[in-house]
C-alpha atoms as a PDB file:
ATOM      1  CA  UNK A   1       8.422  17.810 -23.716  1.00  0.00           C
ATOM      2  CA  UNK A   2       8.096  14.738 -21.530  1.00  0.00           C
ATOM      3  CA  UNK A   3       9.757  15.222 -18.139  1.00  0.00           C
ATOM      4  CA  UNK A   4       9.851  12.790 -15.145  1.00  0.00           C
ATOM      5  CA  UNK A   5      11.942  14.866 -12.349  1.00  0.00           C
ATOM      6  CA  UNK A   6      12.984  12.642  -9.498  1.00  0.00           C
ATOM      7  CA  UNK A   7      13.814  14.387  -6.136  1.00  0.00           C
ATOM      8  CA  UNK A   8      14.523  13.208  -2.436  1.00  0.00           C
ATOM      9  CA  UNK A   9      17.289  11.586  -2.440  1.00  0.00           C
ATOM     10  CA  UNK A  10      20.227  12.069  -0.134  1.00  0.00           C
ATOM     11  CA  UNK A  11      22.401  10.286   2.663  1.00  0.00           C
ATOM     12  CA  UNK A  12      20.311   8.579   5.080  1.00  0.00           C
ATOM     13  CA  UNK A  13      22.051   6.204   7.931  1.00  0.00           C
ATOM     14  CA  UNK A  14      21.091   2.444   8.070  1.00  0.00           C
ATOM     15  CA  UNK A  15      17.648   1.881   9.554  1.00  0.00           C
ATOM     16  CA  UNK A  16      16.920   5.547   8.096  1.00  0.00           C
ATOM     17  CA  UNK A  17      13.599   6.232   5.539  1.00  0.00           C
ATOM     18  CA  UNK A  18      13.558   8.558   3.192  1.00  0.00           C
ATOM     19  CA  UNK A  19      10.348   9.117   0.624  1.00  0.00           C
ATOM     20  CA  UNK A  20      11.533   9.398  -3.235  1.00  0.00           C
ATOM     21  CA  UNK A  21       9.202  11.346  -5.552  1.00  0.00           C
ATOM     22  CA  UNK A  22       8.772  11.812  -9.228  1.00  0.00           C
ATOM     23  CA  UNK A  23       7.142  14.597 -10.791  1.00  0.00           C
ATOM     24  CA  UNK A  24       5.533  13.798 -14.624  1.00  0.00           C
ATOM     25  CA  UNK A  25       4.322  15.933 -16.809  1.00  0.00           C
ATOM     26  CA  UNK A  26       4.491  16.596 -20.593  1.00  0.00           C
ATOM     27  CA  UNK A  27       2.111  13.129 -21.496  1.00  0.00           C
ATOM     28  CA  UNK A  28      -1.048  11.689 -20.012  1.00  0.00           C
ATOM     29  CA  UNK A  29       0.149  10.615 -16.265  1.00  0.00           C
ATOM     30  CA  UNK A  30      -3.260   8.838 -15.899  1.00  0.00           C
ATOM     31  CA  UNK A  31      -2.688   6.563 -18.871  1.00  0.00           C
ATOM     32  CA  UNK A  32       0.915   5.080 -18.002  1.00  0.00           C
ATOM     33  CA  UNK A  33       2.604   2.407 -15.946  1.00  0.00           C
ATOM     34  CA  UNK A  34       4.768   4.041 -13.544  1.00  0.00           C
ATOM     35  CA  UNK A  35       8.071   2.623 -11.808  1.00  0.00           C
ATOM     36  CA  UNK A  36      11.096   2.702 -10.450  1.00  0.00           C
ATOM     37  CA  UNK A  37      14.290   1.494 -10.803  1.00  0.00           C
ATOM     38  CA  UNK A  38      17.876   1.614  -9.786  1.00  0.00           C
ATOM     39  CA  UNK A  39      20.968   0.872 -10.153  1.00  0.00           C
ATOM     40  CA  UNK A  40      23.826   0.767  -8.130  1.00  0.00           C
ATOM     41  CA  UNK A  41      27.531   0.654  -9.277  1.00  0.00           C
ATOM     42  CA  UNK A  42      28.527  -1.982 -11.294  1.00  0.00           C
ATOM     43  CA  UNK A  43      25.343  -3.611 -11.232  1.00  0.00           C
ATOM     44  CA  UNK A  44      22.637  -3.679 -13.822  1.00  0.00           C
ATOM     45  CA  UNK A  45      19.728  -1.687 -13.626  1.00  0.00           C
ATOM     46  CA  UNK A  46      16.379  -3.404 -11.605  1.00  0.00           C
ATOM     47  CA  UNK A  47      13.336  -2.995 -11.408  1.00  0.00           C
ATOM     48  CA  UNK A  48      11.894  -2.075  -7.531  1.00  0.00           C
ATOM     49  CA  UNK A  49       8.579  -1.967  -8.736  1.00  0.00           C
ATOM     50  CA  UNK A  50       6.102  -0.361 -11.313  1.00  0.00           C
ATOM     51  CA  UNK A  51       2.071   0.998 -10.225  1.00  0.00           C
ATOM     52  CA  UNK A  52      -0.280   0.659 -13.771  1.00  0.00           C
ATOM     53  CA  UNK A  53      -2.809   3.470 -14.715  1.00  0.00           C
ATOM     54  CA  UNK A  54      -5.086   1.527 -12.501  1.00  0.00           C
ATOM     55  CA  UNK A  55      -3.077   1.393  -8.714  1.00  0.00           C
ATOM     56  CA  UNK A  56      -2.484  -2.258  -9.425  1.00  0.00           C
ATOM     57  CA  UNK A  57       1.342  -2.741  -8.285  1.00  0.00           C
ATOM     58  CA  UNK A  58       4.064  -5.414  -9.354  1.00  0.00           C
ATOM     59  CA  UNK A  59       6.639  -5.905  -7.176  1.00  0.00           C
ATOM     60  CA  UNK A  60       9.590  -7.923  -8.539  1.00  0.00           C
ATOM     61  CA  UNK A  61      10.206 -11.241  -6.428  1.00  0.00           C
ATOM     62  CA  UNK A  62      13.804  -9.680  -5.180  1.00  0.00           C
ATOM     63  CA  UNK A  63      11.720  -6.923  -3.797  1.00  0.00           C
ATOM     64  CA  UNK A  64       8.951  -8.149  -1.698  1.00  0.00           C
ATOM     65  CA  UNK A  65      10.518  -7.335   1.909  1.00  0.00           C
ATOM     66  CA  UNK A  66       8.129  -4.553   2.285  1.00  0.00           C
ATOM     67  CA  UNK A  67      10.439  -2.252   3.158  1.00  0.00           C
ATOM     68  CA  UNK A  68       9.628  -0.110  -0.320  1.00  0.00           C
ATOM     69  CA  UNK A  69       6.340   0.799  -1.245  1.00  0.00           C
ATOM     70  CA  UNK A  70       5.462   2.690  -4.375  1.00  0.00           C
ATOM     71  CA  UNK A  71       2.014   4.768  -4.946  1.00  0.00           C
ATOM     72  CA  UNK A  72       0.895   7.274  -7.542  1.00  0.00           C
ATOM     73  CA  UNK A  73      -1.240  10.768  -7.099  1.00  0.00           C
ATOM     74  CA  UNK A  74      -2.807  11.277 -10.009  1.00  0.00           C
ATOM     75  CA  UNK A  75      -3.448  14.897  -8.621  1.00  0.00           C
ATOM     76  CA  UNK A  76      -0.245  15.492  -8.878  1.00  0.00           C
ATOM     77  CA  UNK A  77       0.694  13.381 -11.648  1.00  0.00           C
ATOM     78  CA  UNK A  78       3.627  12.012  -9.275  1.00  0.00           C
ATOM     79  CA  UNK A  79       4.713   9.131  -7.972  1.00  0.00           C
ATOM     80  CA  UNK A  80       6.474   7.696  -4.802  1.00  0.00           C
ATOM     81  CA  UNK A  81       9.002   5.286  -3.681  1.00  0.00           C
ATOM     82  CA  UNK A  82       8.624   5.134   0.667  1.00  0.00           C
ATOM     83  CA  UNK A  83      11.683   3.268   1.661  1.00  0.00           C
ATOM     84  CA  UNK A  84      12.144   2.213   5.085  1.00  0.00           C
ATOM     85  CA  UNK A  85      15.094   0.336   7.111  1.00  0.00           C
ATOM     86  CA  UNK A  86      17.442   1.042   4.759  1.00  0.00           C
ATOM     87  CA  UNK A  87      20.415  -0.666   4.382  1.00  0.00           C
ATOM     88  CA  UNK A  88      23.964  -0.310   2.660  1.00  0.00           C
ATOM     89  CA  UNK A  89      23.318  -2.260  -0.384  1.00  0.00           C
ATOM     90  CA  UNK A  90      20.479  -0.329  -1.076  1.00  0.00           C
ATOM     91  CA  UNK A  91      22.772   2.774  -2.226  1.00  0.00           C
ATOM     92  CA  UNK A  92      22.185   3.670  -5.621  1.00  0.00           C
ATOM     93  CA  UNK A  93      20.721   5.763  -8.504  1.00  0.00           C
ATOM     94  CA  UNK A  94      16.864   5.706  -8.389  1.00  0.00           C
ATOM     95  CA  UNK A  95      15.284   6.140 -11.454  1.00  0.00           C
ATOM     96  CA  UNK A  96      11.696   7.240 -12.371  1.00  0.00           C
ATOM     97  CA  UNK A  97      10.226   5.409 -15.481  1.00  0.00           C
ATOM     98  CA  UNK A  98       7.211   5.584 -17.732  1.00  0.00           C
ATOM     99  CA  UNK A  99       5.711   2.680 -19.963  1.00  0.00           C
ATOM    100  CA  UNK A 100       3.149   2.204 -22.064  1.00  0.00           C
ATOM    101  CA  UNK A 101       1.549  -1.273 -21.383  1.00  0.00           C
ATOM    102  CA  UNK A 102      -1.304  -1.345 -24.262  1.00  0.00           C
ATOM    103  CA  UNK A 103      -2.810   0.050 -26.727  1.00  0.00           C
ATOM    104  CA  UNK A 104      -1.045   1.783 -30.432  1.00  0.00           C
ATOM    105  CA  UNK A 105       1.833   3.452 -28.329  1.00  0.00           C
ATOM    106  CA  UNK A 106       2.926  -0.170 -26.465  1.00  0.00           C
ATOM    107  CA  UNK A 107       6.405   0.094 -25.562  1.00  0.00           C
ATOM    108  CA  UNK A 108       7.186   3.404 -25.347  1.00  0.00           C
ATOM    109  CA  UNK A 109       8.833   4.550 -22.336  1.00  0.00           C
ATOM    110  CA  UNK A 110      10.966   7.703 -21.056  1.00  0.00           C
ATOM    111  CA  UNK A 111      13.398   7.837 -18.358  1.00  0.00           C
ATOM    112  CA  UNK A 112      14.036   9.986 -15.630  1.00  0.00           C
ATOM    113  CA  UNK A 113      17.549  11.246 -14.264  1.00  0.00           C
ATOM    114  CA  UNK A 114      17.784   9.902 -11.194  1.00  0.00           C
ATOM    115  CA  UNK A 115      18.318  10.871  -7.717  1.00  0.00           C
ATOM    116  CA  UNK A 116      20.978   9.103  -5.595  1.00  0.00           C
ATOM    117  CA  UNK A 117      20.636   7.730  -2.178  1.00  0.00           C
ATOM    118  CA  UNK A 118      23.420   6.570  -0.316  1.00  0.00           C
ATOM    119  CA  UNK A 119      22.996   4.557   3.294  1.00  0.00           C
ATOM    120  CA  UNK A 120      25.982   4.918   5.125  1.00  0.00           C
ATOM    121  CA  UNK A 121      26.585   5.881   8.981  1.00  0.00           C
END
Protein backbone atom coordinates (compact mmCIF):
# COMPACT_ATOMS: atom_id res chain seq x y z
CA UNK A 1 0.00 0.00 0.00
CA UNK A 2 1.44 3.31 -1.12
CA UNK A 3 1.59 5.84 1.72
CA UNK A 4 3.02 9.42 1.68
CA UNK A 5 2.45 10.68 5.50
CA UNK A 6 2.98 14.39 5.81
CA UNK A 7 3.79 15.75 9.34
CA UNK A 8 4.98 19.21 10.84
CA UNK A 9 2.61 21.32 10.42
CA UNK A 10 1.12 23.63 12.99
CA UNK A 11 0.61 27.45 13.93
CA UNK A 12 3.66 29.35 13.46
CA UNK A 13 3.58 33.42 13.85
CA UNK A 14 4.62 35.62 10.82
CA UNK A 15 8.37 35.64 10.27
CA UNK A 16 8.18 32.01 11.97
CA UNK A 17 9.85 28.63 10.01
CA UNK A 18 8.68 25.55 10.37
CA UNK A 19 10.25 22.29 8.35
CA UNK A 20 7.36 20.04 6.63
CA UNK A 21 8.23 16.37 6.06
CA UNK A 22 6.83 13.51 4.12
CA UNK A 23 7.42 10.04 4.82
CA UNK A 24 7.02 7.45 1.49
CA UNK A 25 6.97 4.17 1.46
CA UNK A 26 4.99 1.33 -0.22
CA UNK A 27 6.77 2.11 -4.05
CA UNK A 28 10.30 2.82 -5.18
CA UNK A 29 11.08 6.42 -3.44
CA UNK A 30 14.31 6.52 -5.55
CA UNK A 31 12.47 6.30 -8.85
CA UNK A 32 9.77 9.21 -8.41
CA UNK A 33 9.37 12.95 -8.72
CA UNK A 34 8.56 14.26 -5.45
CA UNK A 35 6.54 17.58 -4.54
CA UNK A 36 4.53 19.57 -2.80
CA UNK A 37 1.60 21.35 -2.99
CA UNK A 38 -1.06 23.30 -1.26
CA UNK A 39 -3.93 24.73 -1.14
CA UNK A 40 -5.46 27.21 0.81
CA UNK A 41 -9.26 27.95 1.12
CA UNK A 42 -11.00 28.74 -1.77
CA UNK A 43 -8.12 28.64 -3.88
CA UNK A 44 -6.98 25.96 -6.24
CA UNK A 45 -4.41 23.67 -5.47
CA UNK A 46 -0.44 24.84 -6.55
CA UNK A 47 2.31 23.54 -7.01
CA UNK A 48 5.40 24.91 -4.45
CA UNK A 49 7.73 22.79 -6.04
CA UNK A 50 8.61 19.11 -7.07
CA UNK A 51 12.62 17.39 -6.57
CA UNK A 52 13.00 14.41 -9.60
CA UNK A 53 14.67 10.99 -8.77
CA UNK A 54 17.79 12.83 -9.59
CA UNK A 55 17.85 16.16 -6.88
CA UNK A 56 17.12 18.31 -9.88
CA UNK A 57 14.32 20.83 -8.46
CA UNK A 58 11.52 22.93 -10.31
CA UNK A 59 10.31 25.65 -8.65
CA UNK A 60 7.14 27.21 -10.12
CA UNK A 61 7.73 31.00 -11.20
CA UNK A 62 5.11 32.16 -8.24
CA UNK A 63 7.51 30.46 -5.95
CA UNK A 64 10.98 31.57 -6.44
CA UNK A 65 11.30 33.98 -3.25
CA UNK A 66 13.48 31.49 -1.63
CA UNK A 67 11.79 31.43 1.29
CA UNK A 68 10.76 27.45 0.62
CA UNK A 69 13.17 25.00 -0.19
CA UNK A 70 12.38 21.39 -0.86
CA UNK A 71 15.06 18.34 -0.63
CA UNK A 72 14.71 14.58 -0.60
CA UNK A 73 16.67 11.76 1.68
CA UNK A 74 16.64 8.93 -0.11
CA UNK A 75 17.74 7.22 3.25
CA UNK A 76 14.78 7.88 4.48
CA UNK A 77 12.71 7.82 1.53
CA UNK A 78 11.32 11.38 2.75
CA UNK A 79 11.09 14.53 1.66
CA UNK A 80 11.11 18.21 2.95
CA UNK A 81 9.51 21.49 2.53
CA UNK A 82 11.93 24.27 4.87
CA UNK A 83 9.78 27.31 4.94
CA UNK A 84 11.06 30.41 6.29
CA UNK A 85 9.50 34.09 6.93
CA UNK A 86 6.29 32.99 6.76
CA UNK A 87 3.56 35.00 6.11
CA UNK A 88 -0.39 34.99 6.39
CA UNK A 89 -1.21 34.04 2.94
CA UNK A 90 0.89 31.24 3.17
CA UNK A 91 -1.79 29.33 5.49
CA UNK A 92 -2.93 26.31 4.00
CA UNK A 93 -3.09 22.50 3.45
CA UNK A 94 0.35 21.14 2.36
CA UNK A 95 0.25 18.26 0.42
CA UNK A 96 2.93 15.57 -0.33
CA UNK A 97 2.79 14.19 -3.97
CA UNK A 98 4.36 11.46 -6.04
CA UNK A 99 4.71 11.34 -9.98
CA UNK A 100 5.97 9.30 -12.32
CA UNK A 101 7.83 11.42 -15.01
CA UNK A 102 8.96 8.50 -17.59
CA UNK A 103 9.05 5.40 -18.43
CA UNK A 104 5.67 2.53 -18.79
CA UNK A 105 4.09 3.90 -15.46
CA UNK A 106 4.15 7.91 -16.77
CA UNK A 107 1.52 9.65 -15.03
CA UNK A 108 0.82 7.92 -12.18
CA UNK A 109 0.77 9.75 -9.07
CA UNK A 110 -0.60 9.33 -5.31
CA UNK A 111 -1.45 11.93 -2.92
CA UNK A 112 -0.78 12.54 0.50
CA UNK A 113 -3.26 13.94 3.27
CA UNK A 114 -1.95 16.91 4.13
CA UNK A 115 -0.79 18.75 7.07
CA UNK A 116 -2.05 22.30 7.76
CA UNK A 117 -0.07 25.30 8.64
CA UNK A 118 -1.58 28.33 9.67
CA UNK A 119 0.59 31.85 10.15
CA UNK A 120 -1.17 33.94 12.37
CA UNK A 121 0.11 36.05 15.55
Amino acid sequence: EVQLQASGGGLVQPGGSLRLSCAASGFTFSIWAMSWYRQATGKSRELIARIKEDGAKEIPRHMRGGRFTISRDGSKNTIYLHMNNLRPEDTAIYYCHAVQLGGKDYGEEYWGKGTLVTVSS
